[in-house]
C-alpha atoms as a PDB file:
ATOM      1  CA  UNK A   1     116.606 157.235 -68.666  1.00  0.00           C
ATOM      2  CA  UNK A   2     119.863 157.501 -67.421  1.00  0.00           C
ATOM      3  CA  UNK A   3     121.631 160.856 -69.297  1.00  0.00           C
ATOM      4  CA  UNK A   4     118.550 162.756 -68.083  1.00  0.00           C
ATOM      5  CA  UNK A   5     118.845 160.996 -64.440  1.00  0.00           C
ATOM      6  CA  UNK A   6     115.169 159.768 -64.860  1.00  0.00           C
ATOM      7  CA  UNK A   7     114.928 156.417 -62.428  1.00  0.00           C
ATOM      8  CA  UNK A   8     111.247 156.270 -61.218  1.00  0.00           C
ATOM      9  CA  UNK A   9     109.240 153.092 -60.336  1.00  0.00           C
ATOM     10  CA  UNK A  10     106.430 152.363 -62.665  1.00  0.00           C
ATOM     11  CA  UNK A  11     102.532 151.853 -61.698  1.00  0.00           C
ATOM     12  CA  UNK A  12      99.827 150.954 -63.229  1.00  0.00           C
ATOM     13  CA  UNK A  13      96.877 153.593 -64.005  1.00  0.00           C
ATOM     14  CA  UNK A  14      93.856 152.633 -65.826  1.00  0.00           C
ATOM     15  CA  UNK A  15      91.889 155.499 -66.902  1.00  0.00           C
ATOM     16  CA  UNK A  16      88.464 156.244 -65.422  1.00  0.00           C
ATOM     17  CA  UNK A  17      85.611 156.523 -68.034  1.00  0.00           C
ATOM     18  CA  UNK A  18      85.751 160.752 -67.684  1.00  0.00           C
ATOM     19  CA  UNK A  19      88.951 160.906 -68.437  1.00  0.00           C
ATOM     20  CA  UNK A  20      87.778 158.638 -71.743  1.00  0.00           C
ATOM     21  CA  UNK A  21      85.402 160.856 -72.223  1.00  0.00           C
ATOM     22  CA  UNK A  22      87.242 163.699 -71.756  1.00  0.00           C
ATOM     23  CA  UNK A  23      89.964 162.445 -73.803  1.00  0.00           C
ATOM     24  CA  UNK A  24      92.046 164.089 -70.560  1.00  0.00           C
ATOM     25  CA  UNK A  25      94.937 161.939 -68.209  1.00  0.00           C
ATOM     26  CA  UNK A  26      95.762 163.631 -64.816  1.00  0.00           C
ATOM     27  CA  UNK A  27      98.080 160.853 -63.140  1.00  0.00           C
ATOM     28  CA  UNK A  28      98.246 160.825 -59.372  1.00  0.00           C
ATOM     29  CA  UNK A  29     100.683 163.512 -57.762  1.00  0.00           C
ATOM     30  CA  UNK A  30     103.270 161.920 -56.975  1.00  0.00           C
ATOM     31  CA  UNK A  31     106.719 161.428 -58.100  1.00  0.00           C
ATOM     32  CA  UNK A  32     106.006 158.225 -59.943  1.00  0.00           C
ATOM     33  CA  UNK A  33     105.677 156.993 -63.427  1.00  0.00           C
ATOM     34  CA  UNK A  34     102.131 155.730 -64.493  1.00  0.00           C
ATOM     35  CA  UNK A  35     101.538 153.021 -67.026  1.00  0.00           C
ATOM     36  CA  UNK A  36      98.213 153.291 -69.007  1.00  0.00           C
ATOM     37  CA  UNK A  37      97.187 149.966 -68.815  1.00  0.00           C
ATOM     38  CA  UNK A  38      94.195 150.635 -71.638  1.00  0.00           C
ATOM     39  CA  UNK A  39      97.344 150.435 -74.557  1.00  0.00           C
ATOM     40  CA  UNK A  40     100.167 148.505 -75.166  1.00  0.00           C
ATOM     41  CA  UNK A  41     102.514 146.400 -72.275  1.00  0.00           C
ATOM     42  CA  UNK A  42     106.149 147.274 -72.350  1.00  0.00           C
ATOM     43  CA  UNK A  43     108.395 145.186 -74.521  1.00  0.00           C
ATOM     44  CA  UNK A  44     109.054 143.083 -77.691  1.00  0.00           C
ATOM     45  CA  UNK A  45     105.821 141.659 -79.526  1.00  0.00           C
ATOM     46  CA  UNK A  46     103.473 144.522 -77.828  1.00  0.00           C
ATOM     47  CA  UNK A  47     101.034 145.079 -80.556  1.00  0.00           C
ATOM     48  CA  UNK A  48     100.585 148.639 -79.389  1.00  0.00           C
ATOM     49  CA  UNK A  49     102.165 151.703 -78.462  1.00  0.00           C
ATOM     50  CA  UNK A  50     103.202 151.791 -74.801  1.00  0.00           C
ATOM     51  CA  UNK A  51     102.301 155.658 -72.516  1.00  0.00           C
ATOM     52  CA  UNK A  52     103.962 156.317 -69.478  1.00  0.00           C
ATOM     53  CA  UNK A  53     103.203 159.224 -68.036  1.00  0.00           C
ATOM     54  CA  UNK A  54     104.307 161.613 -64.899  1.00  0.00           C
ATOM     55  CA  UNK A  55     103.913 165.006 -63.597  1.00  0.00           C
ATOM     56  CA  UNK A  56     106.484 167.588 -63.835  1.00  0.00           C
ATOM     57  CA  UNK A  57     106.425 170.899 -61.446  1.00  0.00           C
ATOM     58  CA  UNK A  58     107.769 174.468 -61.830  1.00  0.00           C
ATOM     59  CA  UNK A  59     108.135 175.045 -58.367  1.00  0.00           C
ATOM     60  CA  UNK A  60     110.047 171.943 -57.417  1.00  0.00           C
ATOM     61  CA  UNK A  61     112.450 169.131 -58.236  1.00  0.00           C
ATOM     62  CA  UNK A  62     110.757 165.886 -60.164  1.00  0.00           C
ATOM     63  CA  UNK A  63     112.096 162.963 -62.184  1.00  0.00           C
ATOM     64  CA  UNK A  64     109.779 163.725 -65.387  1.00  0.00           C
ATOM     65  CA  UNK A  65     110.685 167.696 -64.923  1.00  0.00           C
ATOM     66  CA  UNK A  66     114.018 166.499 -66.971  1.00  0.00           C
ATOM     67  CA  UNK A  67     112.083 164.948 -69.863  1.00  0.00           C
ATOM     68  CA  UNK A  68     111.894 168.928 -71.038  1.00  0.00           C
ATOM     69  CA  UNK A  69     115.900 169.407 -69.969  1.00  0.00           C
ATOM     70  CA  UNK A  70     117.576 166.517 -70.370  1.00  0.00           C
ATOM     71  CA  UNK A  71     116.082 163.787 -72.636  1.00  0.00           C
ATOM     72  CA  UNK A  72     118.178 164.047 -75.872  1.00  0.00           C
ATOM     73  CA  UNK A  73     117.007 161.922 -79.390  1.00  0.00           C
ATOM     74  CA  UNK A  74     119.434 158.771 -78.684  1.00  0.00           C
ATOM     75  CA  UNK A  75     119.121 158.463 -75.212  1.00  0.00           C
ATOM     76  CA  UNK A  76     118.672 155.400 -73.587  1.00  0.00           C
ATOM     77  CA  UNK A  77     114.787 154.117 -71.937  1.00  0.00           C
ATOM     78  CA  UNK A  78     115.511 150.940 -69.616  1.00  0.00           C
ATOM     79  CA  UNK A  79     112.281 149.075 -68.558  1.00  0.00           C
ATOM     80  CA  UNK A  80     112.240 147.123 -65.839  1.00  0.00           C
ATOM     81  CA  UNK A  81     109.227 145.052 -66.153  1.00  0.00           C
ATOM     82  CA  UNK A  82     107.807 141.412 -65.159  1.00  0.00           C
ATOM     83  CA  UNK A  83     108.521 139.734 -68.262  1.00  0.00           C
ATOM     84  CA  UNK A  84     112.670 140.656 -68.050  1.00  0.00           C
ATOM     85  CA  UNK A  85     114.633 144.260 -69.079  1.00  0.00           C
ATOM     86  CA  UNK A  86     113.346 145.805 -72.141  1.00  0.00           C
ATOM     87  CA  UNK A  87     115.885 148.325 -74.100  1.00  0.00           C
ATOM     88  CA  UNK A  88     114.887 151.612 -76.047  1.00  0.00           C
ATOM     89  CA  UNK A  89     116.126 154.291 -78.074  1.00  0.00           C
ATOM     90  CA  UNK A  90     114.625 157.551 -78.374  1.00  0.00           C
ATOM     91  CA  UNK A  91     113.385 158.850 -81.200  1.00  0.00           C
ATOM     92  CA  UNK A  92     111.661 162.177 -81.088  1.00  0.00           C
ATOM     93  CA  UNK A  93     111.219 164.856 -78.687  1.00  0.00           C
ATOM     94  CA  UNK A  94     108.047 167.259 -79.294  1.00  0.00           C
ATOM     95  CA  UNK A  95     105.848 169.259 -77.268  1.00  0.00           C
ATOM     96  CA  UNK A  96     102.451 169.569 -77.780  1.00  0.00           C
ATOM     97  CA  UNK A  97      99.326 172.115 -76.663  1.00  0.00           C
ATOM     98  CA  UNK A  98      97.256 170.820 -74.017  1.00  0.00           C
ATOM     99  CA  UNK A  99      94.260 171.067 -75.412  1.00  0.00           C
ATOM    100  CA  UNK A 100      95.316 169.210 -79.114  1.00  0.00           C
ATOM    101  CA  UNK A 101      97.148 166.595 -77.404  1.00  0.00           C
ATOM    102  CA  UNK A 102      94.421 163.864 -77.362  1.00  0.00           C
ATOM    103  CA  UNK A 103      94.635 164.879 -81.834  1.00  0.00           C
ATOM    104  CA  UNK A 104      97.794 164.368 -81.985  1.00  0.00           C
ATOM    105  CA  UNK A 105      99.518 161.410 -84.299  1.00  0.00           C
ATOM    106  CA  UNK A 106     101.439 160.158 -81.418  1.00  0.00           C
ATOM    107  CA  UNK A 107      98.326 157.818 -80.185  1.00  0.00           C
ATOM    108  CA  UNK A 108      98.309 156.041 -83.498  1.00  0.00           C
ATOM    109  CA  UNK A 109      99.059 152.971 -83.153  1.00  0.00           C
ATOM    110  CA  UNK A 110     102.701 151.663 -83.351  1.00  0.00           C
ATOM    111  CA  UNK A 111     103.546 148.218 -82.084  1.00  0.00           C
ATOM    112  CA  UNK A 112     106.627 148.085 -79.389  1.00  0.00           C
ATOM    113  CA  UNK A 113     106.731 152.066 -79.597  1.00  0.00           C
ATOM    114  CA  UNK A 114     107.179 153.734 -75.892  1.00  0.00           C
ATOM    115  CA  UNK A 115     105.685 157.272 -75.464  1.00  0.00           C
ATOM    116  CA  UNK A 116     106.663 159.493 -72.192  1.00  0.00           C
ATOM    117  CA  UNK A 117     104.186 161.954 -71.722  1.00  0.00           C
ATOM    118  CA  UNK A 118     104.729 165.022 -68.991  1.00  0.00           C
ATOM    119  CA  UNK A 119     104.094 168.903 -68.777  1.00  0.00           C
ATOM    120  CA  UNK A 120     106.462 170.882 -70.609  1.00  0.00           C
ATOM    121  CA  UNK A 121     108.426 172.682 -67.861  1.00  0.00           C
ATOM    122  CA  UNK A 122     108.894 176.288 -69.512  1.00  0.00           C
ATOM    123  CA  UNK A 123     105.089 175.995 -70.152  1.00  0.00           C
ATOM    124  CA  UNK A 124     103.417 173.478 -67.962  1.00  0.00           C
ATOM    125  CA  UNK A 125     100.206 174.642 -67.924  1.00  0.00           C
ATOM    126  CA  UNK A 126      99.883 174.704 -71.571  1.00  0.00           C
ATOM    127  CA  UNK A 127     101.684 172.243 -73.373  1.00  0.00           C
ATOM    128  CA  UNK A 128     103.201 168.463 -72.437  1.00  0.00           C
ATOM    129  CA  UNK A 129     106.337 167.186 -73.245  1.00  0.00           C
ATOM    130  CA  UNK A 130     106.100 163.959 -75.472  1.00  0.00           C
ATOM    131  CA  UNK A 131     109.330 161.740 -75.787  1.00  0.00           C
ATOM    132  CA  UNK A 132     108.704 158.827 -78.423  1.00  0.00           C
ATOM    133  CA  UNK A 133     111.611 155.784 -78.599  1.00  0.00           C
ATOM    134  CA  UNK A 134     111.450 152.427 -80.313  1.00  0.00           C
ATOM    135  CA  UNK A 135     112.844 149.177 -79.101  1.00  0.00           C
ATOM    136  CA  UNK A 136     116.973 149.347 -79.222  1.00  0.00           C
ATOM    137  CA  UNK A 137     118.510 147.009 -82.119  1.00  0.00           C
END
């Protein structure tokens, strides 16, 4: 995401059966972005929604802190993936309580949707950050 400065390398995370269970996702702590490989695969004809998520920190610099500073509806999302560059658009930029995030609408299904998920920096032990864009036309 360029205007926000966002350029992290993407890995893979499948979610353990707790975090299922517990309708929970704690990524690794790192600096990284993490794709859920349980939904949708980045780019045109995914027939689901695609979650990337990464932590954000109070106490120090990270890429995803700027999803609560910088991301603006209209940005840019640039995917580097396997199968070639895929283009989005956001859409929507919400935050979310912890503890109703796994209610929320935004795991409803939505075919080539992208979600960013990350801790909200002004709160980030209480709500998450949730950016939402849609392949660019």
């Amino acid at each position: 995401m360029d205007s926000a400065g966002i350029d992290v390398t993407v890995l893979p995370l499948t979610p353990s059966a707790a975090d299922e269970a517990s309708q929970s996702l704690v990524p690794p702590f790192t600096l990284d972005g993490y794709w859920l490989t349980t939904f949708g695969m980045p780019g045109r004809g995914s027939t689901d929604t695609t979650y990337i998520t990464g932590h954000s920190w109070e106490d120090r610099e990270a890429p995803f802190n700027r999803l609560s500073t910088d991301a603006e509806v209209g940005d840019d999302v640039v995917l580097h993936t396997s199968s070639g560059v895929q283009h989005y658009v956001v859409d929507s930029i919400t935050t979310h309580d912890k503890d109703t995030l796994k209610d929320s609408d935004i795991w409803d299904i939505a075919p080539n949707r992208l979600v960013l998920i990350s801790c909200y920096t002004e709160d980030p032990w209480g709500k998450n950050v949730v950016v939402t864009a849609n392949p660019k036309t």
